[in-house]
Protein backbone atom coordinates (compact mmCIF):
# COMPACT_ATOMS: atom_id res chain seq x y z
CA UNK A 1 -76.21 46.72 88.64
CA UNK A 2 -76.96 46.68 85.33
CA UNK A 3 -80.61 46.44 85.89
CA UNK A 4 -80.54 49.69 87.59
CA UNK A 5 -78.26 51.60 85.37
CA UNK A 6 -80.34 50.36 82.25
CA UNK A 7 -83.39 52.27 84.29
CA UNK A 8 -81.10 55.44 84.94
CA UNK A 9 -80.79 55.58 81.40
CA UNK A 10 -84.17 55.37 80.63
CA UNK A 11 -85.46 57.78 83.43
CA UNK A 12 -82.90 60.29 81.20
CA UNK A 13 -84.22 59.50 78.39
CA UNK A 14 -87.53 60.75 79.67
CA UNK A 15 -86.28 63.61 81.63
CA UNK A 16 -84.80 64.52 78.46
CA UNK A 17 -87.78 64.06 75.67
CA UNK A 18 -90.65 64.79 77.87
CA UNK A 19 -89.31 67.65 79.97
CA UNK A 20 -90.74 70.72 79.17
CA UNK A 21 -88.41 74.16 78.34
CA UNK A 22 -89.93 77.37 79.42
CA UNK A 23 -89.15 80.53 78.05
CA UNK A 24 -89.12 83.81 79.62
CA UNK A 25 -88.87 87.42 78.38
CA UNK A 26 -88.45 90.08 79.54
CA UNK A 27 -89.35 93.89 77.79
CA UNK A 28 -89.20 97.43 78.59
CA UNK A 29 -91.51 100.46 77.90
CA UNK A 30 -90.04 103.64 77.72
CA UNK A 31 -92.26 106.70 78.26
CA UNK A 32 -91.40 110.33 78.86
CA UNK A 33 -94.18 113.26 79.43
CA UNK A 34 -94.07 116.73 80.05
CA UNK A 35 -96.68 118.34 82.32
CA UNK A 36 -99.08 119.51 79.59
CA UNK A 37 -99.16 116.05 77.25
CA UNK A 38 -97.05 112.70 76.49
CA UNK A 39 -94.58 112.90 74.00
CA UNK A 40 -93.68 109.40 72.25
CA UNK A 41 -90.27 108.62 72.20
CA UNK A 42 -88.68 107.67 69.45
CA UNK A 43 -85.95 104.78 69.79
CA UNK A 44 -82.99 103.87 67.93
CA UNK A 45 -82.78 100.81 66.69
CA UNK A 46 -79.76 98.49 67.82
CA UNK A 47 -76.70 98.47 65.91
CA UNK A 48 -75.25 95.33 66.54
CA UNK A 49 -71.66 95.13 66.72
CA UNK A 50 -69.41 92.38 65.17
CA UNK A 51 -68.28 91.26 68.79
CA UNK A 52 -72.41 90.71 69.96
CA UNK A 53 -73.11 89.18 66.72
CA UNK A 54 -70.05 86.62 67.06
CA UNK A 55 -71.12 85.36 70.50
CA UNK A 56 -74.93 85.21 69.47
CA UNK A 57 -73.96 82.59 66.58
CA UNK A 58 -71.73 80.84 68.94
CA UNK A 59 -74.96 80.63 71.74
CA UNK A 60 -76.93 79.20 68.88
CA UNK A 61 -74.28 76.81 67.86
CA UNK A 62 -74.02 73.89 69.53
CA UNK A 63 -70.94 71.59 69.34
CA UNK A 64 -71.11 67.48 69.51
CA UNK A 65 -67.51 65.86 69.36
CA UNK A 66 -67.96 62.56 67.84
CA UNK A 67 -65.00 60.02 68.19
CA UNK A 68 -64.04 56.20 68.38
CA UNK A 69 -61.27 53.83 66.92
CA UNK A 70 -60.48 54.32 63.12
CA UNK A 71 -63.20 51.69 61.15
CA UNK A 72 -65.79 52.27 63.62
CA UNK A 73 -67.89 53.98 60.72
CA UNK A 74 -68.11 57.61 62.23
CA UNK A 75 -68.26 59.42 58.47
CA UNK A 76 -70.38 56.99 57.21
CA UNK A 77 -73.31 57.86 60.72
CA UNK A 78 -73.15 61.36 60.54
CA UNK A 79 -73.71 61.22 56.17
CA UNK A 80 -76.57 59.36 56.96
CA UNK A 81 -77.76 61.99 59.91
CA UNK A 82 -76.92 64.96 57.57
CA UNK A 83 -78.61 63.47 54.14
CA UNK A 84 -81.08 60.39 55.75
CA UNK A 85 -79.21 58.62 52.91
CA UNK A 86 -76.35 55.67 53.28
CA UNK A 87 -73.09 56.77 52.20
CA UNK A 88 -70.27 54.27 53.38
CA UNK A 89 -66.86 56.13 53.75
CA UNK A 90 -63.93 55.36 51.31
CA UNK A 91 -61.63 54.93 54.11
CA UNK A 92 -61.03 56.38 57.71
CA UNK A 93 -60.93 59.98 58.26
CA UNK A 94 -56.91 61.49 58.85
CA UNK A 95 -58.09 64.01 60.93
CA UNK A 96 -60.91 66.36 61.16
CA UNK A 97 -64.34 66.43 59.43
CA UNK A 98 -67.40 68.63 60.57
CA UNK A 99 -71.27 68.23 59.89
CA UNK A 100 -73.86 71.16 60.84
CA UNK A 101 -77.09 70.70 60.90
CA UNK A 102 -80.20 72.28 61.16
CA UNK A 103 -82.72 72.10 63.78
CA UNK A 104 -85.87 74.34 64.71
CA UNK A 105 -83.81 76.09 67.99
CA UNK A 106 -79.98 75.56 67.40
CA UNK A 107 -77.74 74.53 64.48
CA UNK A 108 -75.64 71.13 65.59
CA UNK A 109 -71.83 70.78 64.52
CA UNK A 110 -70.65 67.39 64.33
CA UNK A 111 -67.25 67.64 65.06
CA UNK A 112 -65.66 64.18 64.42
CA UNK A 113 -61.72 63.24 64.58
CA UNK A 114 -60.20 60.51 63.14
CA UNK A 115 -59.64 57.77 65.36
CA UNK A 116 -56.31 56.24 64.90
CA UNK A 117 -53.20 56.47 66.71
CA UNK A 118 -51.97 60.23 65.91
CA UNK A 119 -55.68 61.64 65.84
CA UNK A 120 -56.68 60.04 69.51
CA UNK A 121 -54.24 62.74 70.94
CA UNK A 122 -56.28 65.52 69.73
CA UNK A 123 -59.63 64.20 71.28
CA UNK A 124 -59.31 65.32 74.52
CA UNK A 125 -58.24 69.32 72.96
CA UNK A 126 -62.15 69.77 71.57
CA UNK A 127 -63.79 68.34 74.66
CA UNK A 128 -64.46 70.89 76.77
CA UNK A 129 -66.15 72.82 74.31
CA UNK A 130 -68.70 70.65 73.60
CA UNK A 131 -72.22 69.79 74.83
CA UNK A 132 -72.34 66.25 74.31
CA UNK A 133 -70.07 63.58 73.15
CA UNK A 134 -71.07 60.64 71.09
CA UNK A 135 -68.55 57.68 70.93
CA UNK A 136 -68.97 55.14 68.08
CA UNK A 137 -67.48 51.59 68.28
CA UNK A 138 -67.32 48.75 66.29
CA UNK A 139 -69.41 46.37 67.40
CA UNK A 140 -67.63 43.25 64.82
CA UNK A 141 -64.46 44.37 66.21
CA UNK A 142 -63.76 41.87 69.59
CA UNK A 143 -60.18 42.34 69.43
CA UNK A 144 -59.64 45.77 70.00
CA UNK A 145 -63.11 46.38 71.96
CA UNK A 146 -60.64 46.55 75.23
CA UNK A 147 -59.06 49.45 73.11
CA UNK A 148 -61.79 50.83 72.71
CA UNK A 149 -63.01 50.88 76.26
CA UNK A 150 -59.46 52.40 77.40
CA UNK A 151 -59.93 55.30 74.88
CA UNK A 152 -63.37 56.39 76.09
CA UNK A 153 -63.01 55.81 80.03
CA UNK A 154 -59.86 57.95 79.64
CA UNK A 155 -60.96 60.60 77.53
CA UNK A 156 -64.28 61.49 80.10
CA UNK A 157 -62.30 60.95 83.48
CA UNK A 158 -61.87 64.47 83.86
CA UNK A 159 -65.29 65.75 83.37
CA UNK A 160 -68.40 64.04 85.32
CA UNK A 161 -71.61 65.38 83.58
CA UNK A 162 -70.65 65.23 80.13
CA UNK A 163 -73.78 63.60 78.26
CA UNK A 164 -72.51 60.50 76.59
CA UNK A 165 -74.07 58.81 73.52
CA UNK A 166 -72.28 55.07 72.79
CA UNK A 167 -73.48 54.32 69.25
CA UNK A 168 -72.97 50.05 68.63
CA UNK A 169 -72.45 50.13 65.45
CA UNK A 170 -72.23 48.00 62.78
CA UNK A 171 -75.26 45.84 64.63
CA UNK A 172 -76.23 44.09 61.31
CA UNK A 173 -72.80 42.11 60.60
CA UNK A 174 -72.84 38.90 61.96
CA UNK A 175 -71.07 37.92 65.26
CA UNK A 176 -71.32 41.45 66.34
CA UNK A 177 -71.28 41.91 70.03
CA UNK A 178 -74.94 42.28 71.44
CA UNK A 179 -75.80 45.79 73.57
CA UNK A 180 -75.70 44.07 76.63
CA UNK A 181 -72.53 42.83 75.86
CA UNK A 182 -71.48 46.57 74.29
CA UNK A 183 -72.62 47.48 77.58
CA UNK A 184 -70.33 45.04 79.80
CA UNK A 185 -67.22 45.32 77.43
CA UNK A 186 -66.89 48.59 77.84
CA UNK A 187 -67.82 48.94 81.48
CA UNK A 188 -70.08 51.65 80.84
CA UNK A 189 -71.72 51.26 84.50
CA UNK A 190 -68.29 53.00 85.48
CA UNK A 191 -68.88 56.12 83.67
CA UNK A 192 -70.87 58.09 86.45
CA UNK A 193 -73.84 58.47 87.58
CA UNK A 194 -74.26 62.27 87.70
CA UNK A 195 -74.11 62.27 83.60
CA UNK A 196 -76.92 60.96 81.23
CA UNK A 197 -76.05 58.29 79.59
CA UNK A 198 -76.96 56.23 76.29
CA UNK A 199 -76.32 53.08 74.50
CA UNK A 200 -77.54 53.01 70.89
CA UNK A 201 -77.57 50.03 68.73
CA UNK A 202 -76.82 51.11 65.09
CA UNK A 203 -75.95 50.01 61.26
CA UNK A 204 -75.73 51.71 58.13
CA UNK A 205 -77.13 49.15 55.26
CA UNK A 206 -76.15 49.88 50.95
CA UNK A 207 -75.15 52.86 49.64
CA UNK A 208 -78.42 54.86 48.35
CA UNK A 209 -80.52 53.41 51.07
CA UNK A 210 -82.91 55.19 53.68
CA UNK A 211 -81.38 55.34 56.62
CA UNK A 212 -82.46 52.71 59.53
CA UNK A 213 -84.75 54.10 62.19
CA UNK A 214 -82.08 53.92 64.97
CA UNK A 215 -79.72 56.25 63.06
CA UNK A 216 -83.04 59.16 62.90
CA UNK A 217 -83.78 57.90 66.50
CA UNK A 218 -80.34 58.88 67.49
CA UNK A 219 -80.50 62.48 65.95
CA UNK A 220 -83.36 63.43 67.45
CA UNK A 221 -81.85 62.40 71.04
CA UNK A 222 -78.46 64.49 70.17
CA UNK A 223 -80.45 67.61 69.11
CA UNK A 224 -82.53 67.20 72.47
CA UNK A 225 -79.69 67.12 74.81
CA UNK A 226 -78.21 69.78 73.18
CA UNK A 227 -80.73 72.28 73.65
């Protein structure tokens, strides 16, 4: 089973990176003529109104929720996606706490919420706007990994395509679970297999550092699944 979901994800992976995005348009020539010559018409240009300019930004932003249990080092992955610096975070976040970045065809907002006890209610309210969800767990953390697994299998029940992203963190402390065992612990072969689904090991190292390659390895999936 896990043989065969490992090559789902991969064929996903592919269809996702490799496939290509074609691009159509579509345009209009105006002409009017009277019997004895052509006349060019001249055309107003397009006042656009607050209403069509409103829902063009929204089409061209593109909303990731990012969640998972308090400590599982959310702010601390999406500083290092925003500034390809490490920045650990102070402390967990309360609440709310939004990233945008950037790319060539759509700007990303990283919306993450605070993953303890009063926050986790509020995870489910920004789902269904969003194109993707990434869900970050501590890999160190063995005793509430079964939490962990509860939280995400409940939060996607209701909605069978959603992209997923699981980002292991915290891969570089020692006695962290492996990503096969990330894999089996949460029971991610139970997730569905109409959506695309990832599993990304990850670590942020000291403050001031580059980045590691998986955290720039994950952006560039996000941004691809997005548009």
């Amino acid at each position: 089973m896990l043989e065969g979901v490992y090559r789902a994800g991969l064929l996903a992976l592919a269809a996702v990176l490799g496939g290509g995005i074609v691009y159509a348009a579509w345009g209009r020539w105006f002409r009017a003529e009277t019997p004895q010559k052509k006349v060019a018409k001249t055309v107003a240009p397009k006042v656009e109104t607050k209403v069509e300019k409103k829902q063009e930004d929204e089409e061209k932003t593109k909303q990731i929720l990012v969640v998972g249990l308090d400590g599982a080092g959310k702010t601390s992955f999406l500083h290092g996606l925003a500034t390809s610096i490490v920045k650990r975070s102070d402390g967990p976040t309360k609440m709310f706490n939004s990233v945008r970045i950037q790319t060539e065809d759509v700007e990303i907002e990283f919306l993450e919420i605070g993953g303890g006890e009063g926050p986790r209610q509020f995870w489910s309210d920004h789902l269904p706007g969003s194109q993707a969800l990434v869900y970050v767990v501590d890999s160190a953390d063995h005793d509430r990994m079964p939490l962990a697994k509860r939280e995400l299998h409940q939060l996607i029940r209701g909605d069978t395509t959603l992209p997923v992203v699981v980002l292991a963190n915290k891969q570089d402390i020692k006695g962290a679970c492996t990503i096969l065992e990330i894999h089996e612990r949460l029971s991610l072969e139970d997730l569905g297999d109409e959506r695309k689904l990832f599993l990304i090991g990850t670590h942020v190292s000291e403050n001031g550092t580059q980045v590691p390659a998986s955290v720039q390895d994950a952006r560039e999936l996000i941004a691809q699944l997005v548009i």
